[in-house]
PDB file of N, CA and C in Angstrom:
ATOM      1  N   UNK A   1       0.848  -1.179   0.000  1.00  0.00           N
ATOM      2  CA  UNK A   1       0.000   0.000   0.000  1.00  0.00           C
ATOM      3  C   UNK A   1       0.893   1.242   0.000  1.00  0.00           C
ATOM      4  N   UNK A   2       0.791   2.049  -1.068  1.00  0.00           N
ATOM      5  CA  UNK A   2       1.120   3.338  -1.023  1.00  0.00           C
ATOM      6  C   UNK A   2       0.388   4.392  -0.261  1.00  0.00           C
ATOM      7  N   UNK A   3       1.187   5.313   0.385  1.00  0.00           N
ATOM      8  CA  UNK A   3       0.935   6.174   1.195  1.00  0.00           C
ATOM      9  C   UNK A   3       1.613   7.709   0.768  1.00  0.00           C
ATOM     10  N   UNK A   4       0.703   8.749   1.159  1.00  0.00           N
ATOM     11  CA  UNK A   4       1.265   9.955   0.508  1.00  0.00           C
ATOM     12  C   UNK A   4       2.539   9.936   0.649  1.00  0.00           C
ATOM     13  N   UNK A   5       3.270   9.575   2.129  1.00  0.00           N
ATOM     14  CA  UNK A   5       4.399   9.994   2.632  1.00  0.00           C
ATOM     15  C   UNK A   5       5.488   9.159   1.108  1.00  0.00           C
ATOM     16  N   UNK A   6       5.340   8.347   0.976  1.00  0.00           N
ATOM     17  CA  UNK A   6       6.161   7.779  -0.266  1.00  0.00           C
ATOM     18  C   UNK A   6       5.999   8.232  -1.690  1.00  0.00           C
ATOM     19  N   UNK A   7       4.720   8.995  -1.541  1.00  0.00           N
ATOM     20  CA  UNK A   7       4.579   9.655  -3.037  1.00  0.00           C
ATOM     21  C   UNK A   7       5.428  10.814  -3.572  1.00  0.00           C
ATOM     22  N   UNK A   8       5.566  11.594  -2.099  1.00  0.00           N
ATOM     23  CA  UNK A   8       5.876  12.972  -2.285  1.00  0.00           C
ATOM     24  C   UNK A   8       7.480  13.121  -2.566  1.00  0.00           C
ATOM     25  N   UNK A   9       7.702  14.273  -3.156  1.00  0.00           N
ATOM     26  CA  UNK A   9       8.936  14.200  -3.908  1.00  0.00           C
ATOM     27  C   UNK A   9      10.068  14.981  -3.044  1.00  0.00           C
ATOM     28  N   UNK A  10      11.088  14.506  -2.848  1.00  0.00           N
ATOM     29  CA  UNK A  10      12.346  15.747  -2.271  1.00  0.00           C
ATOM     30  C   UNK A  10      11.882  17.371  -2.839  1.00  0.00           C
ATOM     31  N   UNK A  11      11.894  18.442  -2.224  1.00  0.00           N
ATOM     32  CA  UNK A  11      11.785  19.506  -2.611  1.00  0.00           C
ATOM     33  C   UNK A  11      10.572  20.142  -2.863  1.00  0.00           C
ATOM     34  N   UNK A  12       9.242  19.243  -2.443  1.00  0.00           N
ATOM     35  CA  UNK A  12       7.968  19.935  -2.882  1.00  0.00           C
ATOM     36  C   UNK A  12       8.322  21.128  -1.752  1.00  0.00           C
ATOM     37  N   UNK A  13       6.774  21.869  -1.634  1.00  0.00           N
ATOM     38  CA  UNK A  13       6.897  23.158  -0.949  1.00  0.00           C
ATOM     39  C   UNK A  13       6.200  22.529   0.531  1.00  0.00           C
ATOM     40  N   UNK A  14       5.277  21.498   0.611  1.00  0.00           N
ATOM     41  CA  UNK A  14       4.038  21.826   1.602  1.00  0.00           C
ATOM     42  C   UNK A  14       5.112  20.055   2.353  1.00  0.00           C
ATOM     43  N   UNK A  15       5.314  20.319   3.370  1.00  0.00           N
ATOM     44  CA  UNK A  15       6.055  18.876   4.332  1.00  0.00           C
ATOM     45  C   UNK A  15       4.853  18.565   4.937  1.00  0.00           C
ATOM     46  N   UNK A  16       5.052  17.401   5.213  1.00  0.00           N
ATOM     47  CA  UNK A  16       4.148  16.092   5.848  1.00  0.00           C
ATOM     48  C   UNK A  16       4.567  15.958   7.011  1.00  0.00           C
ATOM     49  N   UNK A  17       3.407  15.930   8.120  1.00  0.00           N
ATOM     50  CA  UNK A  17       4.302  15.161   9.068  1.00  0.00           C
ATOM     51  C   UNK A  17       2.733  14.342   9.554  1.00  0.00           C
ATOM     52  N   UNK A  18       2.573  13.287  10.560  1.00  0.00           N
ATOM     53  CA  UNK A  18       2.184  12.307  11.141  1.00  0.00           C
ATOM     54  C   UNK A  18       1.283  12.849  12.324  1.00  0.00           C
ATOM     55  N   UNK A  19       0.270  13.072  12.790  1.00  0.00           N
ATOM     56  CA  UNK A  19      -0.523  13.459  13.881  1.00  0.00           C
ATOM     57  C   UNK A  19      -0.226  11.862  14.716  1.00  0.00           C
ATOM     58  N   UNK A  20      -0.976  12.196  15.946  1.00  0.00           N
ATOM     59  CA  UNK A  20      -0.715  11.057  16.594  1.00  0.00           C
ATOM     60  C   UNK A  20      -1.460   9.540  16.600  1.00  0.00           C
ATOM     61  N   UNK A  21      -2.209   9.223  15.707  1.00  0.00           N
ATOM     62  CA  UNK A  21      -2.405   8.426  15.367  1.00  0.00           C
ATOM     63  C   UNK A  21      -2.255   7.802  13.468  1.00  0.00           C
ATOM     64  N   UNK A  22      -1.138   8.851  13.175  1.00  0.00           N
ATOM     65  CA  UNK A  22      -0.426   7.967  12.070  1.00  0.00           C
ATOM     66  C   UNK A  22      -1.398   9.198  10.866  1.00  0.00           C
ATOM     67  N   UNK A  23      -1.710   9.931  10.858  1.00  0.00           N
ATOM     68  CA  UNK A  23      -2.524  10.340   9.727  1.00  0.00           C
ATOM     69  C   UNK A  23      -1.939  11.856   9.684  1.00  0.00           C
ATOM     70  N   UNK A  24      -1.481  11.479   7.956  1.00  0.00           N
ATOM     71  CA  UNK A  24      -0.495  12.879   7.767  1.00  0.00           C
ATOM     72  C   UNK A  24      -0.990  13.946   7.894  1.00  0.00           C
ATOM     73  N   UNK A  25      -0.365  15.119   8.270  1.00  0.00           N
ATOM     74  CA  UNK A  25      -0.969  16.301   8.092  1.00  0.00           C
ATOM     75  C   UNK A  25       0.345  17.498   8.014  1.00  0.00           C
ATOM     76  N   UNK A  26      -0.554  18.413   6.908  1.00  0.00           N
ATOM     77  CA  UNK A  26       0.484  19.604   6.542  1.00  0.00           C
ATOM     78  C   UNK A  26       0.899  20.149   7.647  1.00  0.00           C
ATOM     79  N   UNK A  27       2.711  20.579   7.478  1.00  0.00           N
ATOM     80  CA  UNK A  27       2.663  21.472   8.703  1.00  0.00           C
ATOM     81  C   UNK A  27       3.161  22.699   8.033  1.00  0.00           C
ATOM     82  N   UNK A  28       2.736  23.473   8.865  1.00  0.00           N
ATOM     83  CA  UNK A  28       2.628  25.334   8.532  1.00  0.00           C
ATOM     84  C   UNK A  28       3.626  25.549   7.862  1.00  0.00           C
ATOM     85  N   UNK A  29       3.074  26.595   7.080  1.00  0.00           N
ATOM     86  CA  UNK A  29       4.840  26.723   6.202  1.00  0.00           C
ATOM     87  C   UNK A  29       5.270  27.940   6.921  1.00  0.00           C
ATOM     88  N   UNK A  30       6.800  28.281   6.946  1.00  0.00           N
ATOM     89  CA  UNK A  30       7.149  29.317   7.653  1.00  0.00           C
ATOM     90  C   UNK A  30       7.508  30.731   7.108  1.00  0.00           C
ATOM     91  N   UNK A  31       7.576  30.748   5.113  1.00  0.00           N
ATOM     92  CA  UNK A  31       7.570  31.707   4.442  1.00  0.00           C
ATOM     93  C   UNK A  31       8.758  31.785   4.043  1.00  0.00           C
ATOM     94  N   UNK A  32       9.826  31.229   4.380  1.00  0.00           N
ATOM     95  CA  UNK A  32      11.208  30.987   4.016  1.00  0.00           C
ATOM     96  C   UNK A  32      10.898  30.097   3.017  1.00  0.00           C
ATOM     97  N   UNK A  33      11.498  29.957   1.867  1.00  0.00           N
ATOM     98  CA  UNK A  33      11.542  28.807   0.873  1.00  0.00           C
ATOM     99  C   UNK A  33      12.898  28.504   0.942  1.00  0.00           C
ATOM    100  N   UNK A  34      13.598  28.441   1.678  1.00  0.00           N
ATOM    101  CA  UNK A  34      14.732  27.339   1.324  1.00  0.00           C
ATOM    102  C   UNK A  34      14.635  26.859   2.454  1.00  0.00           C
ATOM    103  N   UNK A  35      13.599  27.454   4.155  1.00  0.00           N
ATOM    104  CA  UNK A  35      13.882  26.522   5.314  1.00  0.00           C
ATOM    105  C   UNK A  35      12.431  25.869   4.577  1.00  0.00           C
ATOM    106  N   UNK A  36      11.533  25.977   4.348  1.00  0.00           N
ATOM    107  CA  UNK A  36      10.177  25.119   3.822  1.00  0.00           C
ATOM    108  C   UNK A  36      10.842  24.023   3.515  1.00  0.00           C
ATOM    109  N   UNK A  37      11.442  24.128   2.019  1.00  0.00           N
ATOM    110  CA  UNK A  37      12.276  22.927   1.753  1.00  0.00           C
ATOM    111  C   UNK A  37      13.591  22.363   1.840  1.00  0.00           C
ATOM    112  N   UNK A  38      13.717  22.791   2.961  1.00  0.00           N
ATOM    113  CA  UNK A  38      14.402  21.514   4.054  1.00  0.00           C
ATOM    114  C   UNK A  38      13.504  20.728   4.680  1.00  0.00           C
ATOM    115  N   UNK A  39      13.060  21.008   5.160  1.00  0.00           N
ATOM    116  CA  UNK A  39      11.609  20.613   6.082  1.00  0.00           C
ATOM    117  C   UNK A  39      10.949  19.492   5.598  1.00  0.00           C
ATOM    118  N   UNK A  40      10.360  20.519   4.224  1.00  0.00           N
ATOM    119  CA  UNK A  40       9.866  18.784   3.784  1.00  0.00           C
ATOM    120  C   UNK A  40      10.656  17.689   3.132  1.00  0.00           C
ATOM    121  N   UNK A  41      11.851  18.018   2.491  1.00  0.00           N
ATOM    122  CA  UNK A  41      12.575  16.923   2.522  1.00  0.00           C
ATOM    123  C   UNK A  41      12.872  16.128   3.710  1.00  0.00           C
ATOM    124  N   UNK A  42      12.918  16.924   4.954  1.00  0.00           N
ATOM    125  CA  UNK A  42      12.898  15.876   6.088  1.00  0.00           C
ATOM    126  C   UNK A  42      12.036  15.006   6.252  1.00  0.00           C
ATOM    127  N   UNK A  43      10.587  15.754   6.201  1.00  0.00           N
ATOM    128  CA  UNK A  43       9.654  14.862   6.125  1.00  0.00           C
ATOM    129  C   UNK A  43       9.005  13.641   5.621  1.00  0.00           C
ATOM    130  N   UNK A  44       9.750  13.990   4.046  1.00  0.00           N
ATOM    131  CA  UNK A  44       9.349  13.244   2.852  1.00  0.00           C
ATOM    132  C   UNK A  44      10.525  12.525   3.434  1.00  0.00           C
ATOM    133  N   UNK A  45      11.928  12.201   3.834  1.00  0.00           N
ATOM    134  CA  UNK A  45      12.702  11.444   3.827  1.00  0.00           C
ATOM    135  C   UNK A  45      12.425  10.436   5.117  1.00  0.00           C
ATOM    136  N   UNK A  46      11.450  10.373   6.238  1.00  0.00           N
ATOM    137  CA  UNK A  46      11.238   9.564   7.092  1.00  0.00           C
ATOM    138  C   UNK A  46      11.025   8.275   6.436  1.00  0.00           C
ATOM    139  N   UNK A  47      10.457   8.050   5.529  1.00  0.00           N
ATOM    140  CA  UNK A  47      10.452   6.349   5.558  1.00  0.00           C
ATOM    141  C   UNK A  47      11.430   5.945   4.192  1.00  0.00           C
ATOM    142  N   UNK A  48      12.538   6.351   4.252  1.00  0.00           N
ATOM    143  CA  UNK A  48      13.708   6.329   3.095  1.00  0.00           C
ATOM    144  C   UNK A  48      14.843   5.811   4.186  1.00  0.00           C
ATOM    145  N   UNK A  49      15.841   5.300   3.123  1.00  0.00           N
ATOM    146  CA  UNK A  49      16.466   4.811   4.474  1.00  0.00           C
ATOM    147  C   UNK A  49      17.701   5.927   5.804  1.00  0.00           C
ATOM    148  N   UNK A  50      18.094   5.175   6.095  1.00  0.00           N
ATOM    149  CA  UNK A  50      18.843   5.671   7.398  1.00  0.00           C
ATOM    150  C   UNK A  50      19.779   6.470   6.943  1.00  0.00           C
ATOM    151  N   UNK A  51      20.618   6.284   5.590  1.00  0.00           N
ATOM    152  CA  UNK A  51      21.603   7.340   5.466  1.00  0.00           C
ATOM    153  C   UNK A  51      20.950   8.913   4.883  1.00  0.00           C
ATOM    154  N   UNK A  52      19.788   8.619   4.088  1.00  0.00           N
ATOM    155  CA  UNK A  52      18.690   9.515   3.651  1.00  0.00           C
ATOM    156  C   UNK A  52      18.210  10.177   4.772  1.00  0.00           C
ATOM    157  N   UNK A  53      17.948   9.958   5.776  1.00  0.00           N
ATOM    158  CA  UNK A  53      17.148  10.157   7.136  1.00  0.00           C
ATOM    159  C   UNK A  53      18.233  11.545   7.368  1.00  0.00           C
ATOM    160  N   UNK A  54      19.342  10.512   7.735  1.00  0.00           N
ATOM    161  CA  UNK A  54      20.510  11.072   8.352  1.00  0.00           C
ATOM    162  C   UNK A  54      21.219  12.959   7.442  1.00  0.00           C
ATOM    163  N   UNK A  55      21.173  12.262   5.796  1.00  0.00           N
ATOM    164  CA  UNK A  55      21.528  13.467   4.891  1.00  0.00           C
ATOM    165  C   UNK A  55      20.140  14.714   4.940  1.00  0.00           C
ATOM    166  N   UNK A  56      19.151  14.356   4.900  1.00  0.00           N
ATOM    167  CA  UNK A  56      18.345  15.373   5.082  1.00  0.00           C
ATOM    168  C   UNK A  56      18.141  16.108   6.348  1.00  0.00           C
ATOM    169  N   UNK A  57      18.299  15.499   7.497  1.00  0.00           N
ATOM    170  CA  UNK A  57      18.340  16.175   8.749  1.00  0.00           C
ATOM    171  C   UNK A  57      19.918  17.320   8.785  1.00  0.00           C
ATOM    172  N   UNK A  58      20.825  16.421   8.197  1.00  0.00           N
ATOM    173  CA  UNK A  58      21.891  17.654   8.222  1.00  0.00           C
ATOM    174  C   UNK A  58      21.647  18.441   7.172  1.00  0.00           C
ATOM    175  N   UNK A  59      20.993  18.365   6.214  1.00  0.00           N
ATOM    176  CA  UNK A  59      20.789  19.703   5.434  1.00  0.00           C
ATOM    177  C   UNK A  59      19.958  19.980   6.029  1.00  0.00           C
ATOM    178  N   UNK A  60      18.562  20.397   6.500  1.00  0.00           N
ATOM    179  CA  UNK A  60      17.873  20.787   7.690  1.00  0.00           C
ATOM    180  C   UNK A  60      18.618  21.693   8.546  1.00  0.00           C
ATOM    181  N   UNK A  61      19.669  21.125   9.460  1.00  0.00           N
ATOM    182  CA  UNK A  61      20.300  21.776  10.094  1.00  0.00           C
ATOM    183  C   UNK A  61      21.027  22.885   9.842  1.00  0.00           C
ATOM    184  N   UNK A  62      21.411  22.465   8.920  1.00  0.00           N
ATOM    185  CA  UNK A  62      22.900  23.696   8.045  1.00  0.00           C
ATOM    186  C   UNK A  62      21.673  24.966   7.778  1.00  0.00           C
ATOM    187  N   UNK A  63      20.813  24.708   6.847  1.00  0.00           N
ATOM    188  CA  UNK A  63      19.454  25.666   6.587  1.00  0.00           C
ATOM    189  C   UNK A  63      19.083  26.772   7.831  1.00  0.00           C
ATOM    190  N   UNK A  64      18.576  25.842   8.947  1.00  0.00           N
ATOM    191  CA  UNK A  64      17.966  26.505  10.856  1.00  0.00           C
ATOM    192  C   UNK A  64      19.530  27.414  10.524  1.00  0.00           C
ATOM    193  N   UNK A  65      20.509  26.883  10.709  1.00  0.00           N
ATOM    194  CA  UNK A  65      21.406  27.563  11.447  1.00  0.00           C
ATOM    195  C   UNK A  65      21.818  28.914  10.403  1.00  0.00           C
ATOM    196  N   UNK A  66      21.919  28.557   9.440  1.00  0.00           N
ATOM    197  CA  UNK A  66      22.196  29.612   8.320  1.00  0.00           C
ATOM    198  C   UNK A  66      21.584  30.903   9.064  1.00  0.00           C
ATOM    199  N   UNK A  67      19.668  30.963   9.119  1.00  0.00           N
ATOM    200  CA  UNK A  67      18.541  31.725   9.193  1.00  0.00           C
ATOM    201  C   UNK A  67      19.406  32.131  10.515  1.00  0.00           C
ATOM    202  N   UNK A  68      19.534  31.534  11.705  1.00  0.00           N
ATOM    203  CA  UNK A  68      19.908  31.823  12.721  1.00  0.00           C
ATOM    204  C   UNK A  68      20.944  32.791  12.698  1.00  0.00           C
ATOM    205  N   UNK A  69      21.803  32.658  12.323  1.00  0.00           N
ATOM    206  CA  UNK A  69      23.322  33.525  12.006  1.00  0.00           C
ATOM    207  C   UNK A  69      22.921  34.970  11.473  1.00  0.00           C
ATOM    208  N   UNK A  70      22.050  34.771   9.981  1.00  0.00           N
ATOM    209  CA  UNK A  70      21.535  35.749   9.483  1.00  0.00           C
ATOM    210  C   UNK A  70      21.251  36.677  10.790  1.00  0.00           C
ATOM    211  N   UNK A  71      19.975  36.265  11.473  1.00  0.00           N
ATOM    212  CA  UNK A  71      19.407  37.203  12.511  1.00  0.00           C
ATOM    213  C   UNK A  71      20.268  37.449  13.789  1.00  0.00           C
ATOM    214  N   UNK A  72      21.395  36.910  13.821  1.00  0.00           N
ATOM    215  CA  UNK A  72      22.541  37.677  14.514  1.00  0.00           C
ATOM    216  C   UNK A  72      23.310  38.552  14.073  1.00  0.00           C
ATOM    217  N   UNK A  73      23.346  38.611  12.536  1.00  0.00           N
ATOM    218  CA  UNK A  73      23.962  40.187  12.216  1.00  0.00           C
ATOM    219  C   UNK A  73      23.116  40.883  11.544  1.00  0.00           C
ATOM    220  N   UNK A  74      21.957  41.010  12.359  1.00  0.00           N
ATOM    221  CA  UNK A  74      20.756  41.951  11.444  1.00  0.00           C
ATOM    222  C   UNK A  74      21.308  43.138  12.611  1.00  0.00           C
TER     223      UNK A  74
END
């Protein structure tokens, strides 16, 4: 059985994530388009495997922290 979470592609705009009984739901976008898509590549990469898991969370990270830095030399 296919499930959205496997449909969706690296890089869409709108990330998936899981409510608590397993049923996806959009999460807010934040208006940034390059932290959006990190995000949902994280999302979309949960049921991909472990080194996928692993590469999208550190691009994720590098992304947060970028924004972060930014708003320390505003």
């Amino acid at each position: 059985m296919s499930t959205e979470f496997e449909s969706r592609q690296p890089g869409q705009a709108a990330s998936l994530l899981a409510d608590a009984d397993g049923t996806p739901v959009e999460a807010p976008a934040t208006g940034d388009g390059a932290i959006d898509t990190v995000l949902a590549d994280l999302a979309s990469a949960q049921d991909a495997s472990l080194a996928e898991r692993i590469d999208a969370g550190e691009r994720a990270l590098i992304a947060l922290q970028s924004r972060l830095n930014d708003l320390g030399g505003a």
